[in-house]
C-alpha atoms as a PDB file:
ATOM      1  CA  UNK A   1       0.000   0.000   0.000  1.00  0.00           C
ATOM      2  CA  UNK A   2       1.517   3.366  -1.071  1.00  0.00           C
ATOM      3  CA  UNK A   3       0.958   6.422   1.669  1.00  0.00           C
ATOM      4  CA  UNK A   4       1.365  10.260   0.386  1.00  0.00           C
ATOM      5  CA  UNK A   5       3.683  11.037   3.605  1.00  0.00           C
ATOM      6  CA  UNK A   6       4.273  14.575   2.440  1.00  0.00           C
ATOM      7  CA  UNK A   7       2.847  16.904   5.027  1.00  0.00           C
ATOM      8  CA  UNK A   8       0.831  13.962   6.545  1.00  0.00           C
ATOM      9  CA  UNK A   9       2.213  13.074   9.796  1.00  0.00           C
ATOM     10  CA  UNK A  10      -0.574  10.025  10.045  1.00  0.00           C
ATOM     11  CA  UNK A  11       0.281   8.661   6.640  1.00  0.00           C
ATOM     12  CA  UNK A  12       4.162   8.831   7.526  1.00  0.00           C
ATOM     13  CA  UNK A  13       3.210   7.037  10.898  1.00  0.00           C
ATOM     14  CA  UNK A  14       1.316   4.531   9.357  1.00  0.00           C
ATOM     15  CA  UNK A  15       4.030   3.652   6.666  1.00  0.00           C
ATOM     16  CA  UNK A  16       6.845   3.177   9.683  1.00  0.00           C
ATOM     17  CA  UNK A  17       4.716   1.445  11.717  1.00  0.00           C
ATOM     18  CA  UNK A  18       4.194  -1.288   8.893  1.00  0.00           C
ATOM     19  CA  UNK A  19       8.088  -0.942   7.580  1.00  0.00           C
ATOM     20  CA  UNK A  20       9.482  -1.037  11.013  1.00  0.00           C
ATOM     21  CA  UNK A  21       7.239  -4.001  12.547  1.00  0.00           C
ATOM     22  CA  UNK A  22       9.652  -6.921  13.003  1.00  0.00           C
ATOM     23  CA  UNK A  23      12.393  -4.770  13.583  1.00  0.00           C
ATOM     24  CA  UNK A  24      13.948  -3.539  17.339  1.00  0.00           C
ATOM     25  CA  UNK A  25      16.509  -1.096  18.382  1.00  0.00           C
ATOM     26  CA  UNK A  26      18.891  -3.360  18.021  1.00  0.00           C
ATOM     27  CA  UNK A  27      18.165  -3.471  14.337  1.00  0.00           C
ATOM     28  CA  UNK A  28      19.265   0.638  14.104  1.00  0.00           C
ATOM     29  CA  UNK A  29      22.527   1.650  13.248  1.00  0.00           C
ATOM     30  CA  UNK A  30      25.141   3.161  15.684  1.00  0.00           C
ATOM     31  CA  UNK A  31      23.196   2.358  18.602  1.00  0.00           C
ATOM     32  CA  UNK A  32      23.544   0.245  21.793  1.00  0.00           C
ATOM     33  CA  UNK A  33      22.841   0.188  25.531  1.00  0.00           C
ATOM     34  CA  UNK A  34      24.268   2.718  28.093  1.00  0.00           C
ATOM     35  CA  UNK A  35      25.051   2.520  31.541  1.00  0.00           C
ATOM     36  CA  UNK A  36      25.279   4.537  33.600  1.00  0.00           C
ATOM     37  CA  UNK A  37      25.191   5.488  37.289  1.00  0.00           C
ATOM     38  CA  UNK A  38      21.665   6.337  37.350  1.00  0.00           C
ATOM     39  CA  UNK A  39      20.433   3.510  35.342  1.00  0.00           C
ATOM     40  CA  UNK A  40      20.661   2.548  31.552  1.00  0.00           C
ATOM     41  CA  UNK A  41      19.376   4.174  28.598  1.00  0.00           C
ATOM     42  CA  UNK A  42      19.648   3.617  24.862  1.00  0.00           C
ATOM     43  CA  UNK A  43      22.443   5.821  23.023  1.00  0.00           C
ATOM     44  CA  UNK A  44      22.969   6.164  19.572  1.00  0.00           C
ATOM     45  CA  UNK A  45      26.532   7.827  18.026  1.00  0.00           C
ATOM     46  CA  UNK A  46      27.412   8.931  14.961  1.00  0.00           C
ATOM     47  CA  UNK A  47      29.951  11.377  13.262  1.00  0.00           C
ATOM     48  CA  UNK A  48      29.192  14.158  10.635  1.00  0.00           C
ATOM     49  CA  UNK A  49      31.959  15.052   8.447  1.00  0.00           C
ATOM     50  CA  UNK A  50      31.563  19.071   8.864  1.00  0.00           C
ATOM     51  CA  UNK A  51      34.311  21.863   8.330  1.00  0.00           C
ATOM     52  CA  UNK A  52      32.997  24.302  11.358  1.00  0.00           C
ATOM     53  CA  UNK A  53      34.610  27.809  10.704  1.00  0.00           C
ATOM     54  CA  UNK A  54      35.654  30.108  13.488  1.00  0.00           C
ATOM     55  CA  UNK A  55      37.323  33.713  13.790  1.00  0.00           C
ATOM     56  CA  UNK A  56      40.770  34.113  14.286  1.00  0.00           C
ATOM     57  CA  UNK A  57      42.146  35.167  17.665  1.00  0.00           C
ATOM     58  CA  UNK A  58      43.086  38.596  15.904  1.00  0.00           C
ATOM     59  CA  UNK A  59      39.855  39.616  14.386  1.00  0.00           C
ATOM     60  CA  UNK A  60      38.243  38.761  18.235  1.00  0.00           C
ATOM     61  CA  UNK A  61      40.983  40.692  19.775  1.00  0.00           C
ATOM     62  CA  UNK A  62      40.457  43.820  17.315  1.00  0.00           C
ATOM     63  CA  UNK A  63      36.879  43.728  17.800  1.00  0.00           C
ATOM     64  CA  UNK A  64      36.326  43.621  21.334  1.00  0.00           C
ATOM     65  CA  UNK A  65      39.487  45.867  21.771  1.00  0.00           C
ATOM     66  CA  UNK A  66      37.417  48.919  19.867  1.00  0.00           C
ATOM     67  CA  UNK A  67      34.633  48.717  21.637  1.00  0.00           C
ATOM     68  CA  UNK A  68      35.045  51.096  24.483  1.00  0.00           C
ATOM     69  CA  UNK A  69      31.617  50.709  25.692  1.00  0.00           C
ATOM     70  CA  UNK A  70      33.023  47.256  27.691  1.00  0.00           C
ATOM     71  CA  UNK A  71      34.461  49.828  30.116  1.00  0.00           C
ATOM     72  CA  UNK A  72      31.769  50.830  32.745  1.00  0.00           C
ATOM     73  CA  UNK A  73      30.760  54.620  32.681  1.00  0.00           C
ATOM     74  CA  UNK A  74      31.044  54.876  28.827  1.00  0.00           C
ATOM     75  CA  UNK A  75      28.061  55.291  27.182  1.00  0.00           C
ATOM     76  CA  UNK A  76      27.684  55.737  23.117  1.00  0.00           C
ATOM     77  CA  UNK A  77      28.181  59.711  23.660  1.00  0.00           C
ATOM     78  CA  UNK A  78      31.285  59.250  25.938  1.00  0.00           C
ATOM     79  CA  UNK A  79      32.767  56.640  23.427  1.00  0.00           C
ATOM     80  CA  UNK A  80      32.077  58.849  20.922  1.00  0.00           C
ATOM     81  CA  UNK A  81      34.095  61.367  22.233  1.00  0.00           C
ATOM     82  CA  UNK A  82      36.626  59.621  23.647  1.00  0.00           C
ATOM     83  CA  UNK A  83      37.350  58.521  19.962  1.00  0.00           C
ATOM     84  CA  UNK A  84      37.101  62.235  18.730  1.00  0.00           C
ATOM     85  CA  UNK A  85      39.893  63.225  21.489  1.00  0.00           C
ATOM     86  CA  UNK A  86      42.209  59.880  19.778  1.00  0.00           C
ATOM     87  CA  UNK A  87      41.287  57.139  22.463  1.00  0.00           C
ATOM     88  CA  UNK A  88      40.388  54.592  19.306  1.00  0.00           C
ATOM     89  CA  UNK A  89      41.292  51.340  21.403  1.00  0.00           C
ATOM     90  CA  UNK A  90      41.017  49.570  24.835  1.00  0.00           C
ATOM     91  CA  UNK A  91      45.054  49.822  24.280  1.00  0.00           C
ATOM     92  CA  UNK A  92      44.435  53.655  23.587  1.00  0.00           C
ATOM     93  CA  UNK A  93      42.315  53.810  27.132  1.00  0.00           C
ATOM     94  CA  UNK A  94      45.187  52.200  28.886  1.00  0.00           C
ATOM     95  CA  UNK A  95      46.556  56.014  29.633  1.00  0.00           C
ATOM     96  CA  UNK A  96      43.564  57.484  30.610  1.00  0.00           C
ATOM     97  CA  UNK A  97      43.032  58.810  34.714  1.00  0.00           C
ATOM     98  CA  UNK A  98      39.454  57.205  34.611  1.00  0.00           C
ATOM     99  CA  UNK A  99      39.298  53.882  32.744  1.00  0.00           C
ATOM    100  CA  UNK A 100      42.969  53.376  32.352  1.00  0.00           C
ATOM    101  CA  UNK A 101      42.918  50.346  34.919  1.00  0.00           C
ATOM    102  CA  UNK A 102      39.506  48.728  33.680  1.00  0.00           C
ATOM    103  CA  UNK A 103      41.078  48.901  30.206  1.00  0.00           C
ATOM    104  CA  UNK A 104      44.037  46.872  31.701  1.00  0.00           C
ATOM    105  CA  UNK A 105      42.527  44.300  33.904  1.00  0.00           C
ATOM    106  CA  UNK A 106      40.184  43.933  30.419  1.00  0.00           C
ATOM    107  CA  UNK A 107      43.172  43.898  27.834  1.00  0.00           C
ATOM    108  CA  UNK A 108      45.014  40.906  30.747  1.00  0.00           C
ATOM    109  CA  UNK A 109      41.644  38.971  30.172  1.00  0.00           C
ATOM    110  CA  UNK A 110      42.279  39.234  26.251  1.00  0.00           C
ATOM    111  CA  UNK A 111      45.605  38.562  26.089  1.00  0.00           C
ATOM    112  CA  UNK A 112      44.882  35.426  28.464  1.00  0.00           C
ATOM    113  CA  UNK A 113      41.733  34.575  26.593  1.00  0.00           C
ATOM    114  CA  UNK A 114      39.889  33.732  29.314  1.00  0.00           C
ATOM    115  CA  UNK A 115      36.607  32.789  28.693  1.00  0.00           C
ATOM    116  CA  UNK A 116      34.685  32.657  31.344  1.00  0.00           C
ATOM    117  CA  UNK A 117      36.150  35.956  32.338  1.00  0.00           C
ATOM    118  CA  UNK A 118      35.649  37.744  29.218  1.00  0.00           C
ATOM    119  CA  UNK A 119      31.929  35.968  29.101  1.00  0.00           C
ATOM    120  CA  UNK A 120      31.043  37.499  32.566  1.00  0.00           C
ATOM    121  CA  UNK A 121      32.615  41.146  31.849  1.00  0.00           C
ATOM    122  CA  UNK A 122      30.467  41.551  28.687  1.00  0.00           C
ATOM    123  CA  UNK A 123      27.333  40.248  30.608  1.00  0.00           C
ATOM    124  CA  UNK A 124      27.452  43.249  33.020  1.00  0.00           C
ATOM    125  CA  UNK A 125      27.447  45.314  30.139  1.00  0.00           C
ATOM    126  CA  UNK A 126      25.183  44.391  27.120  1.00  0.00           C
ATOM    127  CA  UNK A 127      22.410  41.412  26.914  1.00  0.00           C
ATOM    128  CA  UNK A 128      23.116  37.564  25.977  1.00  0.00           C
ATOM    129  CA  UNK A 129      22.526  38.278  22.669  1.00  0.00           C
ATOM    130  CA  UNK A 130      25.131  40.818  21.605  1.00  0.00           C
ATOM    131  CA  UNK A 131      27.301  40.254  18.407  1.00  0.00           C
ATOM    132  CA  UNK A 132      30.136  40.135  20.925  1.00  0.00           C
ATOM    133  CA  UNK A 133      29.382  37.060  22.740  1.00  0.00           C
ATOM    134  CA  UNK A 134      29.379  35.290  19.423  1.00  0.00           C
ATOM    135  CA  UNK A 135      32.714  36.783  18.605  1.00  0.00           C
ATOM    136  CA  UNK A 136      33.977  35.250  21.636  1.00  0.00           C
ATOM    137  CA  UNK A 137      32.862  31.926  21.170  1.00  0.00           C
ATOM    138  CA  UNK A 138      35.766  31.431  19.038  1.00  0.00           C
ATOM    139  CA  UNK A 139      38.062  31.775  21.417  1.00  0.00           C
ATOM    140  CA  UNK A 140      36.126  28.712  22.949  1.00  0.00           C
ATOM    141  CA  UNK A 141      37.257  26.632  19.620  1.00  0.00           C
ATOM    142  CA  UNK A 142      34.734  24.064  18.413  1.00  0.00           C
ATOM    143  CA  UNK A 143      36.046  21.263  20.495  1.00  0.00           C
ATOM    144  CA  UNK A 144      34.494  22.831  23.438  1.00  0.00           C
ATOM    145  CA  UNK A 145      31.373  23.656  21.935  1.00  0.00           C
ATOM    146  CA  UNK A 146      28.193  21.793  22.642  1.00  0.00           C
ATOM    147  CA  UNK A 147      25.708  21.567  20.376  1.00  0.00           C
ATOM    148  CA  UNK A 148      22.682  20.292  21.714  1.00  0.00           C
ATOM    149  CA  UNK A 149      19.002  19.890  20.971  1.00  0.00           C
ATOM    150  CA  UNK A 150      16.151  18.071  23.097  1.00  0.00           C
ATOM    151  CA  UNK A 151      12.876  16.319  22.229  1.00  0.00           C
ATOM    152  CA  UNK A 152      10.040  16.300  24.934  1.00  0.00           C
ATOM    153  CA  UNK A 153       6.206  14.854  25.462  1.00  0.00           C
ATOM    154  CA  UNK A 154       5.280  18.547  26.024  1.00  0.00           C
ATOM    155  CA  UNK A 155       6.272  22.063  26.777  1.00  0.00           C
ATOM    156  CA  UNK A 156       6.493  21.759  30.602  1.00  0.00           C
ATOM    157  CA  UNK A 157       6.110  19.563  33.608  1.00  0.00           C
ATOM    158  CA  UNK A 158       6.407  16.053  31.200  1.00  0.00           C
ATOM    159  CA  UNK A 159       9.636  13.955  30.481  1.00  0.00           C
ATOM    160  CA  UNK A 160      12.406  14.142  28.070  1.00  0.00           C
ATOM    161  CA  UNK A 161      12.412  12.213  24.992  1.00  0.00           C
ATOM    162  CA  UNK A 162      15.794  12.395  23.687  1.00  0.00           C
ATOM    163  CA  UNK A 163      18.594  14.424  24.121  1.00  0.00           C
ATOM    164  CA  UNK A 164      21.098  15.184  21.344  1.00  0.00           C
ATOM    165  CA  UNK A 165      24.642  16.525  22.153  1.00  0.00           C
ATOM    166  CA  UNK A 166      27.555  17.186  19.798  1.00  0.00           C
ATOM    167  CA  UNK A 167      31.097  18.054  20.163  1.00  0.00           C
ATOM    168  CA  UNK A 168      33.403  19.270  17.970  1.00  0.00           C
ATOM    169  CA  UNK A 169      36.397  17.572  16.881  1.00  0.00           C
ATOM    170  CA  UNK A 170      38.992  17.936  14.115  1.00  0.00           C
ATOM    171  CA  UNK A 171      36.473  17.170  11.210  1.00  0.00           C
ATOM    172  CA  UNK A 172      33.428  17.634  12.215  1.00  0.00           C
ATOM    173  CA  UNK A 173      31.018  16.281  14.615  1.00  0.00           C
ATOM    174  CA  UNK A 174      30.810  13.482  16.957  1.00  0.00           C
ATOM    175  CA  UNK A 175      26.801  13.364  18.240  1.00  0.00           C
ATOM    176  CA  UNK A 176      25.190  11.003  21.102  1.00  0.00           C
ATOM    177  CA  UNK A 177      21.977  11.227  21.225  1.00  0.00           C
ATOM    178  CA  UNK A 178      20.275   9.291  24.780  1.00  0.00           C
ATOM    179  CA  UNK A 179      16.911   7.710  23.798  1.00  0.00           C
ATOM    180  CA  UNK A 180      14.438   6.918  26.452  1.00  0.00           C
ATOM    181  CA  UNK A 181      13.238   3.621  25.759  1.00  0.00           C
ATOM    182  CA  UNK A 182      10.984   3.955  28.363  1.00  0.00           C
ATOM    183  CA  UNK A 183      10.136   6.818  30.881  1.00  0.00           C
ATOM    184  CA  UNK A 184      12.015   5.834  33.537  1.00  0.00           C
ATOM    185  CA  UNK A 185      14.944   6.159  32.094  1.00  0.00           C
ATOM    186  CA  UNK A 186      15.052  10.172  31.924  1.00  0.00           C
ATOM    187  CA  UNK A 187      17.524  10.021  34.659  1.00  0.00           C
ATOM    188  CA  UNK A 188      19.927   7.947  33.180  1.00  0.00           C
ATOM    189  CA  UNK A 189      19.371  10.160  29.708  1.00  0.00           C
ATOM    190  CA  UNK A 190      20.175  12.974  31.722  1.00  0.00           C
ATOM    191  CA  UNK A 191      22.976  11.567  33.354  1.00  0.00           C
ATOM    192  CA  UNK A 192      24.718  10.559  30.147  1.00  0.00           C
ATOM    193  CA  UNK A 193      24.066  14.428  28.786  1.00  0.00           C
ATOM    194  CA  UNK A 194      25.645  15.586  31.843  1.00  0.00           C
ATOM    195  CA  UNK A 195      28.511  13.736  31.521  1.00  0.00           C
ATOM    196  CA  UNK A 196      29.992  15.292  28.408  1.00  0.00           C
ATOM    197  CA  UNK A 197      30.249  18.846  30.429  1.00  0.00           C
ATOM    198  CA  UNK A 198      32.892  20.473  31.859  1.00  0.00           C
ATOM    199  CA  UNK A 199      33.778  24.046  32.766  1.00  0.00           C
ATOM    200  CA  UNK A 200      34.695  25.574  29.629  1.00  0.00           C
ATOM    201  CA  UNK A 201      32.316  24.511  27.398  1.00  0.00           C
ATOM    202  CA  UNK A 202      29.472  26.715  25.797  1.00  0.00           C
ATOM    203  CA  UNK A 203      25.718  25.454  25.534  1.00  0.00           C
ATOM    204  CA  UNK A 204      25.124  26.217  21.264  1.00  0.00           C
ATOM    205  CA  UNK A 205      21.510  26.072  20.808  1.00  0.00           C
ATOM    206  CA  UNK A 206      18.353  27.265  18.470  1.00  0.00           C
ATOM    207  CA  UNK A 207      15.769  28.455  21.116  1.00  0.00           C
ATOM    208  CA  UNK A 208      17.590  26.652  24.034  1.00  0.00           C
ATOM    209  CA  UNK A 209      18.000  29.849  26.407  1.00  0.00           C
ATOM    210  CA  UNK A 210      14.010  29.926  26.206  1.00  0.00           C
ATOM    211  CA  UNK A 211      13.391  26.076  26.464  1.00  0.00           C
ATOM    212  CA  UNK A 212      15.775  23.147  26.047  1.00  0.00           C
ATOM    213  CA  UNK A 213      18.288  24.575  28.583  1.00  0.00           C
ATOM    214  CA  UNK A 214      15.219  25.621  31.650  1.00  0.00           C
ATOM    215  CA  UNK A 215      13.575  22.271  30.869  1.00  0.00           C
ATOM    216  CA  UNK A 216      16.728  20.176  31.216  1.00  0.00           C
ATOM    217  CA  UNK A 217      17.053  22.163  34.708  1.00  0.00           C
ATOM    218  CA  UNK A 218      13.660  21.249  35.433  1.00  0.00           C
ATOM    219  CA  UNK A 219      14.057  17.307  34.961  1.00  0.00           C
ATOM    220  CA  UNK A 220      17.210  17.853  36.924  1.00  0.00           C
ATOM    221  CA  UNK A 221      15.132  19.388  40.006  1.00  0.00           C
ATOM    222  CA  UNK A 222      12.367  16.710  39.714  1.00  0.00           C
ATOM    223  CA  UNK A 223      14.873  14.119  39.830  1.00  0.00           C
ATOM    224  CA  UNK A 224      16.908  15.533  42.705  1.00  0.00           C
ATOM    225  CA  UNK A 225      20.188  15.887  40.490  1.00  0.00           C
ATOM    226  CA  UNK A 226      21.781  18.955  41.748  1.00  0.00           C
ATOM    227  CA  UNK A 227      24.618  19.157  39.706  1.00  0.00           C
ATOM    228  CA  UNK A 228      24.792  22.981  38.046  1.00  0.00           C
ATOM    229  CA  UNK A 229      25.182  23.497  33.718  1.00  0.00           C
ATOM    230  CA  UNK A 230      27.581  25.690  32.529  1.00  0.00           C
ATOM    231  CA  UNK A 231      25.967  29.637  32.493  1.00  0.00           C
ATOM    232  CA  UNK A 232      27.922  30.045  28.995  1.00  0.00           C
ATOM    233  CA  UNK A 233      25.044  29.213  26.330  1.00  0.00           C
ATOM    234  CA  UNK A 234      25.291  30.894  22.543  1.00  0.00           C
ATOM    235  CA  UNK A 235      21.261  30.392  21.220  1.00  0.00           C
ATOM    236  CA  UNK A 236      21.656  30.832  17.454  1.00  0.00           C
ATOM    237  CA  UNK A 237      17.932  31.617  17.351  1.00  0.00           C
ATOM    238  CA  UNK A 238      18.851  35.318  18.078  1.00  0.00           C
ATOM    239  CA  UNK A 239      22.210  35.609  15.937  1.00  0.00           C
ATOM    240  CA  UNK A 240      19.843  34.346  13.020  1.00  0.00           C
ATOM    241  CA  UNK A 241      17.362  36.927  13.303  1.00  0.00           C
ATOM    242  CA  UNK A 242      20.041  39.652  13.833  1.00  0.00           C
ATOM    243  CA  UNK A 243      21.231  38.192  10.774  1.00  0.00           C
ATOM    244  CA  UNK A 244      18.925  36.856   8.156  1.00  0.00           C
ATOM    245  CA  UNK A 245      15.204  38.257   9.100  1.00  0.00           C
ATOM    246  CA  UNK A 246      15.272  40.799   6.147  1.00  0.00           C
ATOM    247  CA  UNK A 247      16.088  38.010   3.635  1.00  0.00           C
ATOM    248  CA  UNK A 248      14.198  35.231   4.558  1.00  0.00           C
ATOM    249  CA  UNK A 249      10.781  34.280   5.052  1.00  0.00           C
ATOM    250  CA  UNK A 250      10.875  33.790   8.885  1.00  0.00           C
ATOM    251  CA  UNK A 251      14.037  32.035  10.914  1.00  0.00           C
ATOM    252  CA  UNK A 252      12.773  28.607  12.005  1.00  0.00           C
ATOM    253  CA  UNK A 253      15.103  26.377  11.525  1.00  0.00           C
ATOM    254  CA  UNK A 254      14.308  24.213   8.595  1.00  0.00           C
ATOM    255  CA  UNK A 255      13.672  27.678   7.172  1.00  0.00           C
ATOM    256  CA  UNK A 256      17.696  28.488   7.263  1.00  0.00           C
ATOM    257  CA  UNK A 257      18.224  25.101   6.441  1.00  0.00           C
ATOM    258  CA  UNK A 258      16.069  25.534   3.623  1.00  0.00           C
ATOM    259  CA  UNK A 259      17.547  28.780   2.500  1.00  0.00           C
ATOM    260  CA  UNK A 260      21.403  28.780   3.719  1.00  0.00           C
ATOM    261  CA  UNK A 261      21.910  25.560   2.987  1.00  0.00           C
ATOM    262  CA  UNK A 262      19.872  23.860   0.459  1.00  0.00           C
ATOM    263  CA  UNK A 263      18.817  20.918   2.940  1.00  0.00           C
ATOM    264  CA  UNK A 264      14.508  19.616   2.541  1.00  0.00           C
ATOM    265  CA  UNK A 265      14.210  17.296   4.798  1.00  0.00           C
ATOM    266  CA  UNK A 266      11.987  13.787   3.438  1.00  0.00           C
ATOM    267  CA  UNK A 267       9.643  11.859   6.109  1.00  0.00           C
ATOM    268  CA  UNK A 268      10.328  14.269   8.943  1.00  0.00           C
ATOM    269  CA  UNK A 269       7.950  14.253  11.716  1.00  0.00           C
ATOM    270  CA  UNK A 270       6.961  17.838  12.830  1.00  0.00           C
ATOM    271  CA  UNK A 271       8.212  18.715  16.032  1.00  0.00           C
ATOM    272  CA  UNK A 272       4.267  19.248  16.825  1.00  0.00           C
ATOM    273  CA  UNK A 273       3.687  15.716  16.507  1.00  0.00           C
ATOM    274  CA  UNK A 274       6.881  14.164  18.334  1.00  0.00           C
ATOM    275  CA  UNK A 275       5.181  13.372  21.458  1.00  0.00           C
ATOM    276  CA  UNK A 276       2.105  11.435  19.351  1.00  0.00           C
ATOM    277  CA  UNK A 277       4.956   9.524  17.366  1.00  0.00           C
ATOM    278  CA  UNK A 278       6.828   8.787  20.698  1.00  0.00           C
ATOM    279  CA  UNK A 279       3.686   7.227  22.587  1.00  0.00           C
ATOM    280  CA  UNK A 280       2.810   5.403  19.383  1.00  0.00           C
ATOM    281  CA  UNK A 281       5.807   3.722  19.975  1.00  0.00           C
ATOM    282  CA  UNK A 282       5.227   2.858  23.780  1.00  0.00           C
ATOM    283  CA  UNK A 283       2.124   1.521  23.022  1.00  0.00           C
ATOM    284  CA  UNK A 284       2.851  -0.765  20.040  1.00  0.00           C
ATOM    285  CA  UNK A 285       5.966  -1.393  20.850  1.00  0.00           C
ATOM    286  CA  UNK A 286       7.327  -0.954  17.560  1.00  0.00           C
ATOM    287  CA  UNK A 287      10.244   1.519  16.647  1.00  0.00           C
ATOM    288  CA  UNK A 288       8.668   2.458  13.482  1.00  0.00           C
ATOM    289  CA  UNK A 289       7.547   6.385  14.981  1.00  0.00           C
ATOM    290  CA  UNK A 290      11.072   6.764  16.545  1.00  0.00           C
ATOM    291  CA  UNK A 291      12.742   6.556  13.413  1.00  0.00           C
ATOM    292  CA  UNK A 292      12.121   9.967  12.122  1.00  0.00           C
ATOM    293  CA  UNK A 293      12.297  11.563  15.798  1.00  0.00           C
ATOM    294  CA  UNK A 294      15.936  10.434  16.278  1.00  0.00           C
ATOM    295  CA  UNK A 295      16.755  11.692  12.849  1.00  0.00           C
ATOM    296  CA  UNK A 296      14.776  15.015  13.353  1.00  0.00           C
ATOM    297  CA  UNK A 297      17.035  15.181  16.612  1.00  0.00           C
ATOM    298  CA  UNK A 298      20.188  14.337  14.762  1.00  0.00           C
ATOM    299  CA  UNK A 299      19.585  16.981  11.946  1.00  0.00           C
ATOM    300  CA  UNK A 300      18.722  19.666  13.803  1.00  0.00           C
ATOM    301  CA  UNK A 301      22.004  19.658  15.710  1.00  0.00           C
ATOM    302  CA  UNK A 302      24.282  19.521  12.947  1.00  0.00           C
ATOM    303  CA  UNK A 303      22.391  22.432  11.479  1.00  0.00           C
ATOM    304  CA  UNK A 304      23.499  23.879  14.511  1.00  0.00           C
ATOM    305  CA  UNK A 305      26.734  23.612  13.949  1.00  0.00           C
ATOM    306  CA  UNK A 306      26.104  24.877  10.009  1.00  0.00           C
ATOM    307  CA  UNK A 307      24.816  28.185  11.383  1.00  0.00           C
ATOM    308  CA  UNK A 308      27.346  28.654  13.749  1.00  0.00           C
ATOM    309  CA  UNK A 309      29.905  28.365  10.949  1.00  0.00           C
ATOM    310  CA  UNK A 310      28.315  30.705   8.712  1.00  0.00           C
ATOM    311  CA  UNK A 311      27.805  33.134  11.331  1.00  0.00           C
ATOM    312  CA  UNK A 312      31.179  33.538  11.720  1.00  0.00           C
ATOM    313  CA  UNK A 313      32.043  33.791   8.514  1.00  0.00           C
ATOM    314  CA  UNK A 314      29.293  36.457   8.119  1.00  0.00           C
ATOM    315  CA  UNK A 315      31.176  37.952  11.310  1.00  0.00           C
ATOM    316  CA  UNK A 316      34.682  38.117   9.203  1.00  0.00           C
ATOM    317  CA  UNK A 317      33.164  39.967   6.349  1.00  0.00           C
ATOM    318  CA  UNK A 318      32.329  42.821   8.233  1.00  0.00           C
ATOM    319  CA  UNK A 319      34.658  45.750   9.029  1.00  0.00           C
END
């Protein structure tokens, strides 16, 4: 029996569910059982060949360096004439009787491209969202970087799905993505997310300062895990619209896929229907609906990564 799947999350259900029906997990690709400390879970890994670009230590330097506004008490007008009367530079401000030390202790930060630091000083000073924090995430390098994405049964107060993480590595991407096979195992999901953090990583995400990061938090809290995640987070979703809204039709995600990179996804469930696919698959037992939601999960984190790239190449053309 043929099904038009096209825009027809039933029909794409019903054609898994009859394709996938003597198959198991254990059938997929790239995937096996985890242990961990808090139970087991089901993780899948692959690799994504993926050339992620980042700005050069120079062009961060030179554009945090001329921005005198880092220093507190300097507003646009004072900037403005601080530039007028030759102080161009945080290297310029170094001499000056009111912001020569802030300039210094700033410049020391630079020079020992401290992250965390540098993260903090700019937070006290403009939003999240400024161009600068993106700037700085190259300092980070992409093997620091985690990209992550999460699929729920809901928008609050209900269990993870999945949880897709990605670090960087010399060509591309290296993903894990922990698969509840059944509810109970959000803990051990959780546990195996948690364990690719450390202290210098940064959180790269499309809406995840809104959602996936505070709902992670929250499964953390109802499960009594108290350990903290990392407070540096880069959520593309802003960058994008800085960037793209007055070219493209919106900036959902499979939009800039769509546009930026040529990418249509075939037989992907909408994110709408995820939790419907998910308990199809509890009930039946058969993998059939999960298929598409683990490769939904997979491709949106390497667009991730895509975006990232291009934003900072976007970043290098400009003055």
């Amino acid at each position: 029996m043929a099904y038009e799947v096209e825009d027809n999350p039933q029909a794409l259900k019903q054609k898994l569910l009859e394709e996938y029906q003597d198959k198991s997990l254990e059938d997929m690709k790239y995937g096996e059982e985890l242990e961990t400390s808090r139970g087991s879970c089901y993780c899948f890994t692959t690799h994504e060949k993926l050339e992620i670009e980042t700005l050069t230590e120079k062009k961060v330097n030179e554009c945090m360096a001329s921005d005198l506004k880092l220093i507190k008490g300097i507003g646009e007008a004072k900037e403005r004439k601080l530039k007028e009367n030759g102080y161009n530079s945080l290297d310029d401000l170094k001499e000056h009787p009111s912001y020569g030390a802030p300039a210094c202790e700033l410049l020391e930060k630079l020079e020992s491209r401290d992250v965390c630091a540098l993260t903090d000083w700019i937070s006290t000073r403009y939003s999240a969202s400024h161009p600068l924090n993106l700037l700085l995430s190259s300092l980070s390098g992409a093997e620091n970087m985690l990209f992550m994405d999460i699929e729920t049964l809901g928008l609050s107060d209900v269990p993870l799905i999945l949880i897709g993480v990605a670090e960087g590595d010399g060509d591309g991407l290296t993903m894990k993505q922990y698969l509840l096979r059944d509810l109970k195992e959000e803990k051990a999901a959780l546990e195996g997310f948690l364990s690719h953090q450390e202290k210098d990583n940064v959180y790269v995400t499309f809406n995840g300062r809104s959602f996936d990061v505070p709902f992670i938090k929250s499964r953390m809290r109802f499960h009594h895990m108290e350990k903290p995640l990392n407070s540096q987070h880069l959520d593309l979703l802003y960058y994008s619209r800085r960037q793209w809204s007055n070219q493209l039709p919106n900036c959902r995600l499979q939009t800039l896929e769509k546009y930026l990179f040529g990418v249509e996804r075939e037989d992907d469930v909408p994110s709408s229907h995820v939790p419907e696919f998910y308990l199809t698959y509890r009930e039946t037992g058969n993998i059939g609906p999960l298929v598409p939601i683990i490769e939904h999960n997979r491709e949106d984190v390497v667009t991730l990564a895509r975006i990232l790239s291009l934003l900072h190449q976007c970043a290098d053309q400009e003055d």
